[in-house]
PDB file of N, CA and C in Angstrom:
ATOM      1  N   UNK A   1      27.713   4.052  29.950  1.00  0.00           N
ATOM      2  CA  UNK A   1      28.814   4.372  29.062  1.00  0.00           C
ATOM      3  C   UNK A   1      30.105   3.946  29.755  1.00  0.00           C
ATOM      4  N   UNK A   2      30.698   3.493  29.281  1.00  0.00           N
ATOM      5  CA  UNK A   2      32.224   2.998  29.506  1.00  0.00           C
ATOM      6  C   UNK A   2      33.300   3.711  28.887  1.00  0.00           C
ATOM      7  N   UNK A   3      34.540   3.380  29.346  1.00  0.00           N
ATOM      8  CA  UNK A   3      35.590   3.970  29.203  1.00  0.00           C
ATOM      9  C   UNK A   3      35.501   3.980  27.583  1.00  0.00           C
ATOM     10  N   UNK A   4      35.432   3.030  26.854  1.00  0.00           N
ATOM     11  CA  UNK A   4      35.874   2.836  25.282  1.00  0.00           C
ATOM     12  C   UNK A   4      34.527   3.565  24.327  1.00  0.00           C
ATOM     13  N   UNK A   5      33.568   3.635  24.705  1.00  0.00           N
ATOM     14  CA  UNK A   5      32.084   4.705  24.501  1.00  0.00           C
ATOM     15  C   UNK A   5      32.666   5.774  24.799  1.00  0.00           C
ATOM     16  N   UNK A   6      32.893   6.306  26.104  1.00  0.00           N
ATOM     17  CA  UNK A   6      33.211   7.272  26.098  1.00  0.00           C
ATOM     18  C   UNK A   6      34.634   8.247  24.877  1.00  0.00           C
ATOM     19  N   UNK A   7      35.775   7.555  24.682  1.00  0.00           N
ATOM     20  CA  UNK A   7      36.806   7.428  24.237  1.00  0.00           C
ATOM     21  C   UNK A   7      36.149   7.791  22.562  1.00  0.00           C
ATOM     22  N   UNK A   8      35.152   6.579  22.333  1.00  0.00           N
ATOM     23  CA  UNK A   8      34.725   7.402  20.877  1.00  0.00           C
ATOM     24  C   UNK A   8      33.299   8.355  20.953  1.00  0.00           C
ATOM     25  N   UNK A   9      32.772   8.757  21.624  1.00  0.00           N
ATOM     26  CA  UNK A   9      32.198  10.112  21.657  1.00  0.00           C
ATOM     27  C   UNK A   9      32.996  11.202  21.470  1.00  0.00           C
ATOM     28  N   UNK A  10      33.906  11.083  22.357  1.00  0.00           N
ATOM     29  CA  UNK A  10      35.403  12.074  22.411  1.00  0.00           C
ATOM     30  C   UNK A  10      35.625  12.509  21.389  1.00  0.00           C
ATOM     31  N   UNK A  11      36.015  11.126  20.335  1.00  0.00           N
ATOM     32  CA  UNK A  11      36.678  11.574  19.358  1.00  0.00           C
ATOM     33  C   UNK A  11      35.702  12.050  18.219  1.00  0.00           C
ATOM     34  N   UNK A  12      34.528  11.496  17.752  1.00  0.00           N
ATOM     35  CA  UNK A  12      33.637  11.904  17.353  1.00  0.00           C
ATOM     36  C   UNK A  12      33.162  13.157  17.379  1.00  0.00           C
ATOM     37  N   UNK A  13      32.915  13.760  18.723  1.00  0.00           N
ATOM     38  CA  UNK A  13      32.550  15.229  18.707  1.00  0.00           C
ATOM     39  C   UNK A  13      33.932  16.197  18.461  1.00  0.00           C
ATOM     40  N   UNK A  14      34.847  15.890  18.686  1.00  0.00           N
ATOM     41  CA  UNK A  14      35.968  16.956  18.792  1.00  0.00           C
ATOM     42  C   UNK A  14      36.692  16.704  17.466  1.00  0.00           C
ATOM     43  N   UNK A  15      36.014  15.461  16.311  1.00  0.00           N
ATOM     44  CA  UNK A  15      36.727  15.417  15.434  1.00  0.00           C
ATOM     45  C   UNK A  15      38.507  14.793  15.283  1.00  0.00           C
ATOM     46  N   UNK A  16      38.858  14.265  16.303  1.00  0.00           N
ATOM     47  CA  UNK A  16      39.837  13.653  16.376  1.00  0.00           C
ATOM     48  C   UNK A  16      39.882  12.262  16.644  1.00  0.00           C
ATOM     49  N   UNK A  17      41.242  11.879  16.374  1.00  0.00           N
ATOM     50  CA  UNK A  17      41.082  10.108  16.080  1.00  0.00           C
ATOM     51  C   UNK A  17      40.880   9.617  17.753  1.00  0.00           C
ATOM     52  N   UNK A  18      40.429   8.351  17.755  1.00  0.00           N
ATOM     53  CA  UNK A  18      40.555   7.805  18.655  1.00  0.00           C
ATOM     54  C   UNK A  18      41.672   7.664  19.394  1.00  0.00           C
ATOM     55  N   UNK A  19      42.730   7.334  19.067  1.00  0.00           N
ATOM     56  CA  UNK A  19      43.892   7.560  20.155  1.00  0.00           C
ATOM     57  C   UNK A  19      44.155   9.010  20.560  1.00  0.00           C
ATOM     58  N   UNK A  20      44.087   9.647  19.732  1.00  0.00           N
ATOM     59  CA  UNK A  20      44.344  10.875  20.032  1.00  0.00           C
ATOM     60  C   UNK A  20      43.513  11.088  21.631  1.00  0.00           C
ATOM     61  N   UNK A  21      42.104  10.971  21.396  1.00  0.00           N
ATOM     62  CA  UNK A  21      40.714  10.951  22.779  1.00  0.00           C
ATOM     63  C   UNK A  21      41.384  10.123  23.638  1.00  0.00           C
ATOM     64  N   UNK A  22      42.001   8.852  23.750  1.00  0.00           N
ATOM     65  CA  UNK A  22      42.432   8.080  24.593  1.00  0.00           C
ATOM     66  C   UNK A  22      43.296   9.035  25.264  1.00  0.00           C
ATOM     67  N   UNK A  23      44.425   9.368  24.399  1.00  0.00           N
ATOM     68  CA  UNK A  23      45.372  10.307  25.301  1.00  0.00           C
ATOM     69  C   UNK A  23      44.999  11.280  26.462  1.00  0.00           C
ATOM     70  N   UNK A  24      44.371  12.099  25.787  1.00  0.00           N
ATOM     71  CA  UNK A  24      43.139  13.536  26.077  1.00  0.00           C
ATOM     72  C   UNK A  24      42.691  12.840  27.717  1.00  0.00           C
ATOM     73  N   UNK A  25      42.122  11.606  27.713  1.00  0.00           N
ATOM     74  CA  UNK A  25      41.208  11.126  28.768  1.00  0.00           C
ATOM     75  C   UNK A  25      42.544  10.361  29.265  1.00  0.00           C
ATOM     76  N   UNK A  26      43.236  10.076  29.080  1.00  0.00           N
ATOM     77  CA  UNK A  26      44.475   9.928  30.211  1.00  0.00           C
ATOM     78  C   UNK A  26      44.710  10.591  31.359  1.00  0.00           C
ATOM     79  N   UNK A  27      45.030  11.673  30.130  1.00  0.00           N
ATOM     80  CA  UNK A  27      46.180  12.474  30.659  1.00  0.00           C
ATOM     81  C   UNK A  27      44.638  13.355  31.809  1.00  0.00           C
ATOM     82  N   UNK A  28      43.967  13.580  31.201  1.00  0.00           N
ATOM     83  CA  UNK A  28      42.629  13.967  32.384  1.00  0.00           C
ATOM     84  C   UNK A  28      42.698  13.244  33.857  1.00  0.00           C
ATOM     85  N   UNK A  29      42.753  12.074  33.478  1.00  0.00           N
ATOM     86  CA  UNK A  29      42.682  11.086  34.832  1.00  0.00           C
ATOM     87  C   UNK A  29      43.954  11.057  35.490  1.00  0.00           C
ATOM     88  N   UNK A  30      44.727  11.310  34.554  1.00  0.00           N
ATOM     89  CA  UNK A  30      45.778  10.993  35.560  1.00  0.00           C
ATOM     90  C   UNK A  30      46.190  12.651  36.330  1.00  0.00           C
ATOM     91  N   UNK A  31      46.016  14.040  35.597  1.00  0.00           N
ATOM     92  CA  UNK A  31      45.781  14.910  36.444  1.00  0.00           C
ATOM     93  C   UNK A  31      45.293  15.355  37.286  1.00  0.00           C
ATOM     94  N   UNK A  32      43.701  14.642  37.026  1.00  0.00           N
ATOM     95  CA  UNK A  32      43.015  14.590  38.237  1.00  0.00           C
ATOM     96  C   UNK A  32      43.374  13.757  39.399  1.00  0.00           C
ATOM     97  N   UNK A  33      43.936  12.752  39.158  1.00  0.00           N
ATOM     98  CA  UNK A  33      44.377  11.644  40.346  1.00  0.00           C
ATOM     99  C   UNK A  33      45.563  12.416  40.733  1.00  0.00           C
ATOM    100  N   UNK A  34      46.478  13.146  40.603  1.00  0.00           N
ATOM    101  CA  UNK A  34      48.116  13.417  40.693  1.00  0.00           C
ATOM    102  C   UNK A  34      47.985  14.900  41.492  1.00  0.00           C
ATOM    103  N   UNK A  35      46.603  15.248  41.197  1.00  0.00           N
ATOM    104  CA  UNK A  35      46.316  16.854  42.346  1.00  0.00           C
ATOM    105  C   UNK A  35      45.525  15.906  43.400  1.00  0.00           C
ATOM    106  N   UNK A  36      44.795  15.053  43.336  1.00  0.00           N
ATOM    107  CA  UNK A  36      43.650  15.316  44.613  1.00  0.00           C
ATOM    108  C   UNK A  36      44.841  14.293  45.623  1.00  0.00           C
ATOM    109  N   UNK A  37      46.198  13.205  44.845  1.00  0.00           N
ATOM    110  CA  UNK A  37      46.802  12.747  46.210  1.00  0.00           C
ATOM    111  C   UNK A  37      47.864  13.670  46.680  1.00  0.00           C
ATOM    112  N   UNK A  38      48.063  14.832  45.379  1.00  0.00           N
ATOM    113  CA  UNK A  38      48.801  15.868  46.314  1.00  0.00           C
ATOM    114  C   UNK A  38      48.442  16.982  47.872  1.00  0.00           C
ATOM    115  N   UNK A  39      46.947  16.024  48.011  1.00  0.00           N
ATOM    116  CA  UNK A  39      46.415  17.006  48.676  1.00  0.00           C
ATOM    117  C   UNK A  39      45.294  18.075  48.725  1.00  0.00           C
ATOM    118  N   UNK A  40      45.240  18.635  46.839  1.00  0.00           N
ATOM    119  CA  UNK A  40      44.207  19.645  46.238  1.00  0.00           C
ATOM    120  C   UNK A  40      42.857  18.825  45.708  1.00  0.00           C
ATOM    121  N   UNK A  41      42.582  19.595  45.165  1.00  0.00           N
ATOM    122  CA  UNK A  41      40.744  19.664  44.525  1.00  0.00           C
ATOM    123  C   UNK A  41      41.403  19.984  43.224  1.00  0.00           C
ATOM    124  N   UNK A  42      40.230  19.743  42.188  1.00  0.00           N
ATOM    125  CA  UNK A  42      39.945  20.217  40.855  1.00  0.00           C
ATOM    126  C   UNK A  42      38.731  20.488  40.523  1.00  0.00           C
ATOM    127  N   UNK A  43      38.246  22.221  40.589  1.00  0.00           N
ATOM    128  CA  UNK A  43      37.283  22.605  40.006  1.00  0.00           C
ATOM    129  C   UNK A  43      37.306  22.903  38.422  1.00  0.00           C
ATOM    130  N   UNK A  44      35.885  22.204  38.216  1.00  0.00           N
ATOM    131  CA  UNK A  44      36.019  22.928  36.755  1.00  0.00           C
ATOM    132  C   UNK A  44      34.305  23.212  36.504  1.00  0.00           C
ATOM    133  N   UNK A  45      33.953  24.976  36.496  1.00  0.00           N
ATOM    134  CA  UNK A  45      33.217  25.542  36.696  1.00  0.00           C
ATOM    135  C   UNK A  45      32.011  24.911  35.596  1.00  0.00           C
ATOM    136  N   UNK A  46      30.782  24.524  36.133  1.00  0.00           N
ATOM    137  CA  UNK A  46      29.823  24.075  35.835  1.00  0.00           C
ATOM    138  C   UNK A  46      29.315  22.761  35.726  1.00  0.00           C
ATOM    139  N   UNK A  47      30.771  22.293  35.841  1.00  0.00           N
ATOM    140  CA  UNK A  47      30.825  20.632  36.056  1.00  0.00           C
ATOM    141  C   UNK A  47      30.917  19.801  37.356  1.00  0.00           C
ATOM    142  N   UNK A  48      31.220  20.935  38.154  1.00  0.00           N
ATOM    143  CA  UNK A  48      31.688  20.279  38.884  1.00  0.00           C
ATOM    144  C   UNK A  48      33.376  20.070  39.824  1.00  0.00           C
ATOM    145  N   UNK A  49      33.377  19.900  41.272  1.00  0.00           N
ATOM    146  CA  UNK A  49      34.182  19.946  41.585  1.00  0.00           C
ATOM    147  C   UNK A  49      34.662  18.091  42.411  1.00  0.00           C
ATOM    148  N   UNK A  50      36.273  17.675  42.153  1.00  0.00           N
ATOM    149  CA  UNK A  50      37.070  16.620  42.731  1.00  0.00           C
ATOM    150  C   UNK A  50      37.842  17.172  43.724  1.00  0.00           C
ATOM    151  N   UNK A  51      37.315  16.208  44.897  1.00  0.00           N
ATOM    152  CA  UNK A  51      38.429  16.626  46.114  1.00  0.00           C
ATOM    153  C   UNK A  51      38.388  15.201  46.870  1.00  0.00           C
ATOM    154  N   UNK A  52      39.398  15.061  48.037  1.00  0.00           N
ATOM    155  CA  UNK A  52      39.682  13.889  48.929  1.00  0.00           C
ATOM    156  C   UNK A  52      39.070  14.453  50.462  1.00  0.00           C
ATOM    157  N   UNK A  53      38.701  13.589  50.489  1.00  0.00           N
ATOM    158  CA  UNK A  53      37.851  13.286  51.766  1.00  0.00           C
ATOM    159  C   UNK A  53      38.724  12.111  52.720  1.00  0.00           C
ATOM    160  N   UNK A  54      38.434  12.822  54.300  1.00  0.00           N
ATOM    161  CA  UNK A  54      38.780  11.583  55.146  1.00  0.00           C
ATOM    162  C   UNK A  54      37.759  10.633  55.460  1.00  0.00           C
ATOM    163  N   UNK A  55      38.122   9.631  56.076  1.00  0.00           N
ATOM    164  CA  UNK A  55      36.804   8.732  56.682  1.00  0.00           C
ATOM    165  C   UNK A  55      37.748   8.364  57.679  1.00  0.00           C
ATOM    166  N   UNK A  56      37.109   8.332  59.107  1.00  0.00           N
ATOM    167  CA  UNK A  56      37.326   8.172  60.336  1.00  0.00           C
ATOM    168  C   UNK A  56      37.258   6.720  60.243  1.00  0.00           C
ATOM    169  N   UNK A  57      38.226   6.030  61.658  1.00  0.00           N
ATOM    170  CA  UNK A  57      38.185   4.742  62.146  1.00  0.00           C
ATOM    171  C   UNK A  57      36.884   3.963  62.531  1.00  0.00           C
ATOM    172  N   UNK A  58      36.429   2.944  62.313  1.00  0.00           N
ATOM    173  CA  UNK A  58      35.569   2.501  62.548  1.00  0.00           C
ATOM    174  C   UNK A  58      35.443   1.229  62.469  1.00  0.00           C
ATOM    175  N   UNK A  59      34.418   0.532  63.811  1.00  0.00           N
ATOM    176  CA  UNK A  59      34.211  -0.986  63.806  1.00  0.00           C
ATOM    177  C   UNK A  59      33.061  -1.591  62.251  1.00  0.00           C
ATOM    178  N   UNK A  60      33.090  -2.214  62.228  1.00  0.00           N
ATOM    179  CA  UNK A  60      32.394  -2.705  61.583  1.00  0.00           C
ATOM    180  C   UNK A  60      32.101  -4.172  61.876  1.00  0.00           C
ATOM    181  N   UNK A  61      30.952  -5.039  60.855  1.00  0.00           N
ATOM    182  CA  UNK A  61      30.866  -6.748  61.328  1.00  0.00           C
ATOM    183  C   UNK A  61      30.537  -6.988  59.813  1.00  0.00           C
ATOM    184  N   UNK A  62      31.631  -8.316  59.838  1.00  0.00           N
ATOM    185  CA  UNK A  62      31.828  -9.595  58.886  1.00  0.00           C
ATOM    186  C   UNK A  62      30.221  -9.568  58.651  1.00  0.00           C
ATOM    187  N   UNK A  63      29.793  -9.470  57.413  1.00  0.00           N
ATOM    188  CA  UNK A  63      28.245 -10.102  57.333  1.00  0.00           C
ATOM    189  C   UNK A  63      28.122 -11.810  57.387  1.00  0.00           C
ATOM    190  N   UNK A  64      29.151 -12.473  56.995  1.00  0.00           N
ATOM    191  CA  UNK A  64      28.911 -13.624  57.012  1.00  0.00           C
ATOM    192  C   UNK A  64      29.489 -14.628  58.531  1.00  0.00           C
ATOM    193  N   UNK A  65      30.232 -13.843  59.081  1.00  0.00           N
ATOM    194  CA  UNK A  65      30.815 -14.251  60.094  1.00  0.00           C
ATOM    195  C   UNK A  65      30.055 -13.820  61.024  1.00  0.00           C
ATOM    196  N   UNK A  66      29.258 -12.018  61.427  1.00  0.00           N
ATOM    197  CA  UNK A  66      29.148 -11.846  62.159  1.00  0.00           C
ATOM    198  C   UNK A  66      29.642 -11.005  63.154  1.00  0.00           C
ATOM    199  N   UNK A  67      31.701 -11.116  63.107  1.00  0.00           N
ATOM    200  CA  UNK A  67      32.582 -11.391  63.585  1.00  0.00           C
ATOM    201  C   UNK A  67      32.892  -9.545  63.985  1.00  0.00           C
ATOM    202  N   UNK A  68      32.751  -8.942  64.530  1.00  0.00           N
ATOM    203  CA  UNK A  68      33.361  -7.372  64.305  1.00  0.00           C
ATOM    204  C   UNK A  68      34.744  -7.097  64.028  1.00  0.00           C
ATOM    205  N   UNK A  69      34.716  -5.746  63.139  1.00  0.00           N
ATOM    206  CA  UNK A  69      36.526  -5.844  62.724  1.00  0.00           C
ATOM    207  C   UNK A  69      36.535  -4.579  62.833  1.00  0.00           C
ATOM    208  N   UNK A  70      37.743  -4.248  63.018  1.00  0.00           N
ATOM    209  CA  UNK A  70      37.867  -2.887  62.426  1.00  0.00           C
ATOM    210  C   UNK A  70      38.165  -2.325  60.716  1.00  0.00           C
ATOM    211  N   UNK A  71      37.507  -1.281  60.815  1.00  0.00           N
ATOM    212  CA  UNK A  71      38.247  -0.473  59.960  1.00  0.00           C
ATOM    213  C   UNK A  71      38.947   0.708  59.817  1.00  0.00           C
ATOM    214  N   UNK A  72      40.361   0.433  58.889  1.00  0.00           N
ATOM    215  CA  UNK A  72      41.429   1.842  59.202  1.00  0.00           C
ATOM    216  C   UNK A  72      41.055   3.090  58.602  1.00  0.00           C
ATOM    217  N   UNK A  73      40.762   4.336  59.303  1.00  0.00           N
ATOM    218  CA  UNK A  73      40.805   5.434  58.572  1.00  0.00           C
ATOM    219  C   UNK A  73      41.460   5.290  57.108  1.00  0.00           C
ATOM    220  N   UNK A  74      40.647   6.173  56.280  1.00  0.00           N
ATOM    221  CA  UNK A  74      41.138   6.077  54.970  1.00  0.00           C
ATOM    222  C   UNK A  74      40.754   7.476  53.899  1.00  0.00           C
ATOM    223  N   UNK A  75      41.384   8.001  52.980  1.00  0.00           N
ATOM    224  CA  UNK A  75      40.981   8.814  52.237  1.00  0.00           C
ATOM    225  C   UNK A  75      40.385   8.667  51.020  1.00  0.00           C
ATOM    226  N   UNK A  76      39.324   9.104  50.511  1.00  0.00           N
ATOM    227  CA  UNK A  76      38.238   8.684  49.520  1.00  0.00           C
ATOM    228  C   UNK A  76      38.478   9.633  48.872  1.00  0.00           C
ATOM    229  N   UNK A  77      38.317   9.504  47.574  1.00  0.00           N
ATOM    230  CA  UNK A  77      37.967  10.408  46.422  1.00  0.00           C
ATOM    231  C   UNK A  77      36.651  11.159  46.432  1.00  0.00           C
ATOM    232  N   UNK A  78      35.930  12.125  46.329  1.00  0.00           N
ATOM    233  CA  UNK A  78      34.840  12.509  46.299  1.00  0.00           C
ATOM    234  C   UNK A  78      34.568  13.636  45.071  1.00  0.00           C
ATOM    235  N   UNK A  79      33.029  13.442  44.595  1.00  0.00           N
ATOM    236  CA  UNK A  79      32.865  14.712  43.617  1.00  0.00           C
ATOM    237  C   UNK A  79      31.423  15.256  43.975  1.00  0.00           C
ATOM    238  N   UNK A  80      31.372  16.388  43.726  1.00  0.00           N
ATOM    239  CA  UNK A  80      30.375  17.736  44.039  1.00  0.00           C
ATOM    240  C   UNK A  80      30.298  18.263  42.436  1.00  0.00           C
ATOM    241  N   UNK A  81      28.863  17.380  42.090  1.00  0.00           N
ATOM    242  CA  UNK A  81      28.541  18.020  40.478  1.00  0.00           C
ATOM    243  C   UNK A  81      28.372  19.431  40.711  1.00  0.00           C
ATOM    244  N   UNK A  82      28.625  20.678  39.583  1.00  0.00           N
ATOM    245  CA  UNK A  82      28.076  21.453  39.531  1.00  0.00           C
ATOM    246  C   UNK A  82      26.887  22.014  39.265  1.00  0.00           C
ATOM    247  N   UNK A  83      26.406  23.206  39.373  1.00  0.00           N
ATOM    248  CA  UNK A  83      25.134  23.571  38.747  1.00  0.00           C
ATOM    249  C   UNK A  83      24.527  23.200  37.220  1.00  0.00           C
ATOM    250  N   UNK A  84      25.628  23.702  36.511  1.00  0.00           N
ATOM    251  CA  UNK A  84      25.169  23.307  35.350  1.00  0.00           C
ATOM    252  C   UNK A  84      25.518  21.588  34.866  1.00  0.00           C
ATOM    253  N   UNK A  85      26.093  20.503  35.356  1.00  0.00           N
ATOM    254  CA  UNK A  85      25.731  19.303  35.175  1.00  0.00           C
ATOM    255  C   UNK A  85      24.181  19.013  35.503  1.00  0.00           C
ATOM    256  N   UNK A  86      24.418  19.347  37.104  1.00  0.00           N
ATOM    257  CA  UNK A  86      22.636  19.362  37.873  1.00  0.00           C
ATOM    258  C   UNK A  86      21.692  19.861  36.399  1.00  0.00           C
ATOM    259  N   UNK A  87      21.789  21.208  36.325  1.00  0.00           N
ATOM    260  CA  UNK A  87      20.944  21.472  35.016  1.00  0.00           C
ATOM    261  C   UNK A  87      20.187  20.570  34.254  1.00  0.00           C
ATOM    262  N   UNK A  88      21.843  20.218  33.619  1.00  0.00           N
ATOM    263  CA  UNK A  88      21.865  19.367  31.984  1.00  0.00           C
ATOM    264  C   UNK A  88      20.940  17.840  32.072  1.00  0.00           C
ATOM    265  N   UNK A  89      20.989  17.316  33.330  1.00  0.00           N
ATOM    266  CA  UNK A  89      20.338  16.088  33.677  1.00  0.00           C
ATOM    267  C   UNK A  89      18.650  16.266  34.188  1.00  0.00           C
ATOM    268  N   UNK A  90      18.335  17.532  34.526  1.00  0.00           N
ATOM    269  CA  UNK A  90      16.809  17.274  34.890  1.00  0.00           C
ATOM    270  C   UNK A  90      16.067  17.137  34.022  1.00  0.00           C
TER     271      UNK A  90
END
């Protein structure tokens, strides 16, 4: 499923137009993105929780070169489904 599938499921189940769902799933993403670089998480109970993660410095090697490089510490996005997603999928 893709962004534009998703966008009309949205609107489909909740009965609202498609832009309207576009908005809805915006404004989602962009709240979720606008807490986890402030620093926080976003739980939302049964679904699941969004938080940022570090990743430490590390060498790595060019696969095609060979060549070792580094890489710079960096912060990742991460998610921890909840129970009831886990559930809904077995």
């Amino acid at each position: 499923m893709n962004r534009s599938d998703l966008i009309a499921k949205m609107a489909a189940d909740a009965g609202i137009s498609k832009a309207a769902a576009e908005r809805a799933l915006t404004a989602f993403v962009d709240g979720v993105a606008g807490a986890l670089k402030g620093g926080g998480k976003v739980s939302l109970v049964g679904f699941g929780t969004f938080s940022v993660s570090s990743r430490a410095a590390r060498t790595g090697r060019n696969p095609r070169t060979g060549a070792t490089i580094n890489i710079p510490a960096s912060k990742v996005p991460r998610f921890k489904p909840g129970k009831g997603l886990k559930d809904a999928i077995k």
